[in-house]
Protein backbone atom coordinates (compact mmCIF):
# COMPACT_ATOMS: atom_id res chain seq x y z
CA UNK A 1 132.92 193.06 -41.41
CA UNK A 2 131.57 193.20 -44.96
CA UNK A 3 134.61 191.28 -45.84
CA UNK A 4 134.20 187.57 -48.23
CA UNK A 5 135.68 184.49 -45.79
CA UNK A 6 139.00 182.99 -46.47
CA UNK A 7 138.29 179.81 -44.87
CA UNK A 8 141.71 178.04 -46.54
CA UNK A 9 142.80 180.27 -43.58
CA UNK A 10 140.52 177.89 -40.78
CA UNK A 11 142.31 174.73 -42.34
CA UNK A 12 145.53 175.19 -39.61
CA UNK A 13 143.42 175.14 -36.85
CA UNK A 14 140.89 172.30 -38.03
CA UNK A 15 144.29 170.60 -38.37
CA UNK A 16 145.71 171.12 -35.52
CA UNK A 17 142.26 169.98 -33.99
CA UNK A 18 141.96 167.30 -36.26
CA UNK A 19 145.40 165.81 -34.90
CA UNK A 20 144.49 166.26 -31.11
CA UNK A 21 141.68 164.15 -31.94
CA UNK A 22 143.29 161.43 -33.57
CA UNK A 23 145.83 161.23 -30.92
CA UNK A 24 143.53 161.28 -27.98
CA UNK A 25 139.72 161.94 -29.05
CA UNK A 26 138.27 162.26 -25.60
CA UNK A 27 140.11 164.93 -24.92
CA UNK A 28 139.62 167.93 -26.48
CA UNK A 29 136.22 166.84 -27.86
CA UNK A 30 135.54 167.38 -24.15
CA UNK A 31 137.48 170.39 -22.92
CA UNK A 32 135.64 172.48 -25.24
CA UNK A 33 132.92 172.11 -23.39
CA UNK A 34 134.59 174.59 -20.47
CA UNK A 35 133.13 178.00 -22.40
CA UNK A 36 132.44 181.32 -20.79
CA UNK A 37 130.24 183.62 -22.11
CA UNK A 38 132.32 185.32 -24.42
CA UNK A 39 133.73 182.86 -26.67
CA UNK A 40 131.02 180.34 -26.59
CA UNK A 41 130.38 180.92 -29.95
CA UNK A 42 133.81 180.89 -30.80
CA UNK A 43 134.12 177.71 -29.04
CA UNK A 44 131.02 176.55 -29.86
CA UNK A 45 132.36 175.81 -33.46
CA UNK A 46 135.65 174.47 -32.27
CA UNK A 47 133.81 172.04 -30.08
CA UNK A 48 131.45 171.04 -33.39
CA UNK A 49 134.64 170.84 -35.61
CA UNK A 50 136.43 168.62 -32.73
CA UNK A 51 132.95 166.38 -32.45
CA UNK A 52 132.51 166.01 -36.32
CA UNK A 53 136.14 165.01 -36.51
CA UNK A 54 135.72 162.38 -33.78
CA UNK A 55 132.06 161.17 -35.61
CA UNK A 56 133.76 160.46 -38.73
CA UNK A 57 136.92 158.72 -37.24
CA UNK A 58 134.13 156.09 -35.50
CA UNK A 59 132.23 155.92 -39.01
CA UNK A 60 135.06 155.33 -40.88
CA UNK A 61 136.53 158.60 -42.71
CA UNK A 62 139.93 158.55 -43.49
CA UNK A 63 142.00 161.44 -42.24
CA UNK A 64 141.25 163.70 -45.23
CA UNK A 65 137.34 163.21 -45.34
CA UNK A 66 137.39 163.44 -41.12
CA UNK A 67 139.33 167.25 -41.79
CA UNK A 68 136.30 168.14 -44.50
CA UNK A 69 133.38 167.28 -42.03
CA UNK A 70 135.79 168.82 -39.26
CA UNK A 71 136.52 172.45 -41.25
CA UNK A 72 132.16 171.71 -42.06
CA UNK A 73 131.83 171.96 -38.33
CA UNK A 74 133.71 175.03 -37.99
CA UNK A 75 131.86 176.93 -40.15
CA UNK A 76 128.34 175.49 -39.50
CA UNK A 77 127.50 178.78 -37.98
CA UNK A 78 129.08 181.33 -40.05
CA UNK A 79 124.96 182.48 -40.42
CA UNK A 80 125.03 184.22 -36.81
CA UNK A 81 126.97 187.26 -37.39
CA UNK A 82 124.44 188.31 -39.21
CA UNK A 83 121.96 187.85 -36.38
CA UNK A 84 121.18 191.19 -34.32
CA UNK A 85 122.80 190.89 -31.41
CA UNK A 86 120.11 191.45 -29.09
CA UNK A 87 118.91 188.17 -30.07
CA UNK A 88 121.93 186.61 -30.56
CA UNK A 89 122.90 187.17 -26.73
CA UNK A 90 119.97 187.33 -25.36
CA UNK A 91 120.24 185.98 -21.53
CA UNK A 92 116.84 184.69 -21.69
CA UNK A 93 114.06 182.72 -23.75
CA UNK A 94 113.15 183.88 -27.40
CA UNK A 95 110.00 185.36 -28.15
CA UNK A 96 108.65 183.40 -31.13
CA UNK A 97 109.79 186.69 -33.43
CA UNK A 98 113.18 186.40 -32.27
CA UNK A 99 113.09 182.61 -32.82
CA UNK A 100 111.86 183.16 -36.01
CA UNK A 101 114.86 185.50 -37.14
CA UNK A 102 117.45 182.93 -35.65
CA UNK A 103 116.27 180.53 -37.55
CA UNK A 104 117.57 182.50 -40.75
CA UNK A 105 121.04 181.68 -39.57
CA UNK A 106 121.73 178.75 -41.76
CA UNK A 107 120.80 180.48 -45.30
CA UNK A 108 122.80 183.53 -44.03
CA UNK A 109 125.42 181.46 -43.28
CA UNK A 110 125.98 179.24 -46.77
CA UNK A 111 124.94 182.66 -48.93
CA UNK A 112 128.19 183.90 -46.72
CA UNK A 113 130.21 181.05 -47.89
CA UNK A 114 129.74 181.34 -51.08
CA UNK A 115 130.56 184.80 -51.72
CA UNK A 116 134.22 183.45 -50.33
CA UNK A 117 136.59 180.84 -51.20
CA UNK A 118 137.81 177.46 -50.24
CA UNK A 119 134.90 176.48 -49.29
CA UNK A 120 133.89 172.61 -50.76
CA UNK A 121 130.28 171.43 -50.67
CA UNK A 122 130.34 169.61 -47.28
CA UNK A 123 130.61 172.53 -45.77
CA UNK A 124 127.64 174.38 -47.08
CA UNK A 125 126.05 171.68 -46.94
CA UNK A 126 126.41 171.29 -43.49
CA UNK A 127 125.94 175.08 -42.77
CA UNK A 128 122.50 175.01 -44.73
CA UNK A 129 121.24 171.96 -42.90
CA UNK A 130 122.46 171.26 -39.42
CA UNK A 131 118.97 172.36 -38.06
CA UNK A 132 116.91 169.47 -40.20
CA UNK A 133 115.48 166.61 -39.49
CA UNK A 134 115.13 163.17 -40.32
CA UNK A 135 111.20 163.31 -39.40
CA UNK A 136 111.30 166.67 -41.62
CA UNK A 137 110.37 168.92 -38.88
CA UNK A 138 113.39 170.92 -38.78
CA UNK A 139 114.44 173.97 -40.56
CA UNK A 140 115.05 175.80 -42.89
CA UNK A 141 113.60 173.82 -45.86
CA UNK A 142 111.85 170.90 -43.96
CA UNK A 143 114.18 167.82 -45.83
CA UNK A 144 113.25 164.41 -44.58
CA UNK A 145 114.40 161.14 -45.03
CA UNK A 146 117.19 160.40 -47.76
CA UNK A 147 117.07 164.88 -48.80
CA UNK A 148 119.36 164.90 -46.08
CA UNK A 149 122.99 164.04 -46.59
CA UNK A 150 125.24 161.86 -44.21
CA UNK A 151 127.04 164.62 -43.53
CA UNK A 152 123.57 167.04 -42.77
CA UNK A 153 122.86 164.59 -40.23
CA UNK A 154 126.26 164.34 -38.10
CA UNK A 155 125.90 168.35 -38.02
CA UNK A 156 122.60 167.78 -36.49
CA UNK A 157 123.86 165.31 -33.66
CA UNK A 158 127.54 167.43 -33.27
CA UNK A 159 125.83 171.02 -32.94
CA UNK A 160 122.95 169.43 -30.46
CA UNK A 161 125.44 168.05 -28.33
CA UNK A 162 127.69 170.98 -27.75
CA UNK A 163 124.88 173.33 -27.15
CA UNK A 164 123.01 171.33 -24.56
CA UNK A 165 126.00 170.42 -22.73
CA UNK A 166 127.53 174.22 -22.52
CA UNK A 167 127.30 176.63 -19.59
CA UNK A 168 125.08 179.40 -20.86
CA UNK A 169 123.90 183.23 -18.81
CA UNK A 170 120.40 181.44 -18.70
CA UNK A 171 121.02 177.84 -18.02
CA UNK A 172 123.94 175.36 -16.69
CA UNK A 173 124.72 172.82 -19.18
CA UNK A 174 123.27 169.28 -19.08
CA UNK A 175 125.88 166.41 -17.79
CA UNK A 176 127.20 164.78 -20.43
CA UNK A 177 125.56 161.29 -19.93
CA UNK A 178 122.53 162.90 -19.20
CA UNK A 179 122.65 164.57 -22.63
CA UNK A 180 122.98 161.48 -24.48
CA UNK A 181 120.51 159.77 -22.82
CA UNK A 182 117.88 162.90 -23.43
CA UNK A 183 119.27 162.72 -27.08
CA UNK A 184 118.17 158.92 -27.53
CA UNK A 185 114.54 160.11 -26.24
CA UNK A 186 114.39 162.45 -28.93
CA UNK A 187 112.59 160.59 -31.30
CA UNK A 188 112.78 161.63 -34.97
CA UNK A 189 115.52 164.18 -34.60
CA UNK A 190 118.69 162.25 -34.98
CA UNK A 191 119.25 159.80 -37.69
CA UNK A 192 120.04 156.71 -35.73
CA UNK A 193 123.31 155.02 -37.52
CA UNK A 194 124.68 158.72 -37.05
CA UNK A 195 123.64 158.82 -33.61
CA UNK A 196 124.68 154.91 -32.03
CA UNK A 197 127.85 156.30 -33.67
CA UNK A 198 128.06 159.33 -32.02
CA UNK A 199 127.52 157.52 -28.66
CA UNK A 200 130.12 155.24 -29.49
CA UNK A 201 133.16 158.27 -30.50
CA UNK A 202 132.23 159.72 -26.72
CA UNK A 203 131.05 156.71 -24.76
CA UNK A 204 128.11 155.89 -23.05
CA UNK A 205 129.61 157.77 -20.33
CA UNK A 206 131.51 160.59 -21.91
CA UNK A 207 134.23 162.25 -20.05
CA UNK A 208 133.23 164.32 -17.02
CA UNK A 209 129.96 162.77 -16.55
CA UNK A 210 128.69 162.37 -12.76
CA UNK A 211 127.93 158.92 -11.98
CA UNK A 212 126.97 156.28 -8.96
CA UNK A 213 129.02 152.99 -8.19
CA UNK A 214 127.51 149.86 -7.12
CA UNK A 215 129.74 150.77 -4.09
CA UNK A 216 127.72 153.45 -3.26
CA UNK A 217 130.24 155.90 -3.98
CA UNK A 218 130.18 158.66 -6.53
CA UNK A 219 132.89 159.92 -9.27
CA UNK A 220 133.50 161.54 -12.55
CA UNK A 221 134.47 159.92 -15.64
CA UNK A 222 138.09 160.90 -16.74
CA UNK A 223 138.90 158.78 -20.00
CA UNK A 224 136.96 155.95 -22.11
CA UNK A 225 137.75 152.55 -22.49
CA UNK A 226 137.75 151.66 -26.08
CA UNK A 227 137.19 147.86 -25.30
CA UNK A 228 134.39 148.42 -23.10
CA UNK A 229 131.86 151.59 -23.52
CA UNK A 230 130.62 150.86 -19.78
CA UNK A 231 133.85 150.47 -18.30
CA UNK A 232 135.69 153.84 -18.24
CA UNK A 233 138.43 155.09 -16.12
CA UNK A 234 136.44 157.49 -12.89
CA UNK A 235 138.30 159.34 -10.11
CA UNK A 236 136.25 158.42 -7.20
CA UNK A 237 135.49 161.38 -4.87
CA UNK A 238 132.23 160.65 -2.53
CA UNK A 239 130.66 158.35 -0.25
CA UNK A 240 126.29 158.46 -0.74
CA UNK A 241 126.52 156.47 2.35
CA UNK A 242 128.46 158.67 4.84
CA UNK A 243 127.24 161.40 2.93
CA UNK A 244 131.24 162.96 2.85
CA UNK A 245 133.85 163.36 0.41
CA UNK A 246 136.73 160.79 0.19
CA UNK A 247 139.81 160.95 -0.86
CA UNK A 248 139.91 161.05 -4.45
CA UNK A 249 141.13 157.88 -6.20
CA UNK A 250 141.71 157.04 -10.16
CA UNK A 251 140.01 153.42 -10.47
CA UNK A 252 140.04 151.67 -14.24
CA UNK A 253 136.73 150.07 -14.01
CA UNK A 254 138.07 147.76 -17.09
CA UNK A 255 140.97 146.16 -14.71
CA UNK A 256 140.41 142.30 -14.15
CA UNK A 257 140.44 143.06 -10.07
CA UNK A 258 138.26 145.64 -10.01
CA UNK A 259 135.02 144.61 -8.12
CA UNK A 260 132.76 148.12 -8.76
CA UNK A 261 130.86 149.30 -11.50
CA UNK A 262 128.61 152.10 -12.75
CA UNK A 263 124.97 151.51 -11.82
CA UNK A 264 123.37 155.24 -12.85
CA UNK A 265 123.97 158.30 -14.24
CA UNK A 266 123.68 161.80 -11.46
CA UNK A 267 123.12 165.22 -11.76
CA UNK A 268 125.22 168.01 -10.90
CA UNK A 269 122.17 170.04 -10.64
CA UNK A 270 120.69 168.26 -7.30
CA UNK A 271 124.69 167.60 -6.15
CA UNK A 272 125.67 170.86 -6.75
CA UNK A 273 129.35 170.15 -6.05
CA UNK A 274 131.50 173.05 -7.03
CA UNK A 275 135.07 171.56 -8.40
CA UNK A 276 133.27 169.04 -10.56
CA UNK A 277 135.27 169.95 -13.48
CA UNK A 278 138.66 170.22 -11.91
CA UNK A 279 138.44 166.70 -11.12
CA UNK A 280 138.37 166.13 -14.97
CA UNK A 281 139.71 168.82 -16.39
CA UNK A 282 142.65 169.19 -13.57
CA UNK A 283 143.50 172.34 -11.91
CA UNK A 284 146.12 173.62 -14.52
CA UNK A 285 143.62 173.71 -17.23
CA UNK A 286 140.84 175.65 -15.33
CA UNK A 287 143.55 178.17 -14.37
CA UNK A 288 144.51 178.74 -18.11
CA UNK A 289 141.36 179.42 -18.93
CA UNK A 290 140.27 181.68 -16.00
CA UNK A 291 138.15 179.60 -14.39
């Protein structure tokens, strides 16, 4: 609105985030991922603050340092309202011209930060560089190797991650295991200490990932097991070989009697079951947010 940011005034909520995460960091990390249309870029940069927060709790930040990269991720995208919003919410592809102007997002963004106050050099350093790349392909100076900052490079992995996995007008978000394991393929985009990191704050299988039992029978992933990446808690829900639901049942694949195990990762996409999330989620939260 013309106005300079007061982002002291972001630091209650990045707390508040900042403590869900510490006291349970699957959670919230992935019930932002349950956007509609109209706050997903509100949420988008909750989601990133809640997934930076999480990234430097596995790398090793103390509480203070995880809140920095955390209020970093909030902000990361301050650049887009100054994008027209044609081509901000466009339901659609961009033309190359449009992709061109988006791309001006991260300069608009840290000139906007620094016209305000409160705001520490993580954070613009995150909002100026989130789109670069370790191979130096990204945008909007081209920085390779060590030009890029620790911190530069968890905005990269946090921002992808969100955005891939999100419901948007023109696409249905990837599954969450699905997304890592495109992420992984990606080679030269993610620094890798940043990313096996990443993969370890969420799990191999993060929560609410589709995936196939040795048993034949399919479920969603409801909570990680910090002992054992491969080994979360599912709610089992389907039978591949009666092709029918069954009764759903909460199994800790990391108990010592449990016989079954995870031998792929599926996709909602060919599935196409409908309640998916509420299996996850639970019914209370999808009716709080209107879904």
């Amino acid at each position: 609105m013309g106005r300079a940011l007061d982002t002291e005034k972001c630091l209650p909520l990045v707390d508040e985030i900042a403590n869900s995460v510490w006291r349970n960091p699957g959670a919230i990390v992935s019930l932002a991922r349950l956007k509609t249309h109209d706050d997903y870029t509100y949420m988008h940069s909750m989601a990133v603050c809640a997934l930076m927060v999480s990234l430097g709790r596995q790398l090793g930040l103390d509480e203070a340092a995880a809140r920095e990269v955390g209020l970093a991720g909030m902000l990361h995208d301050m650049g887009k309202a100054m994008m027209p919003l044609e081509v901000l919410n466009k339901p659609g592809k961009l033309t190359d011209a449009e992709y061109e102007i988006m791309k001006t997002h991260p300069q608009h963004g840290w000139e906007l930060l620094q016209e305000g106050k409160g705001v520490g050099e993580i954070a613009l350093d995150v909002t100026l560089h989130h789109h670069e790349r370790p191979d130096g392909r990204g945008y909007p100076h081209g920085l390779a190797g060590d030009a890029l900052t620790r911190v530069a490079r968890m905005g990269a992995v946090c921002d992808v991650y969100d955005a891939i996995t999100s419901n948007r007008p023109y696409k249905a978000g990837w599954d969450p295991a699905e997304s890592i394991a495109k992420m992984a393929s990606w080679a030269g985009q993610f620094d890798n200490e940043v990313f096996q990191a990443f993969v370890k704050s969420l799990g191999i299988y993060p929560i609410g990932s589709l995936v196939r039992m040795r048993s034949g029978k399919l479920c969603v992933v409801v909570e990680q097991n910090e002992s054992s990446l491969v080994a979360p808690k599912v709610k089992l829900f389907f039978s591949t070989r009666s092709n029918m639901p069954i009764p759903v049942e909460l199994v800790d694949l990391s108990s010592p009697g449990c016989a079954d195990a995870i031998t792929a990762r599926e996709s909602n996409a060919q599935w196409k079951f409908p309640r998916l999330d509420e299996l996850w989620a639970g019914p209370e939260v999808l009716r709080k947010l209107g879904k």
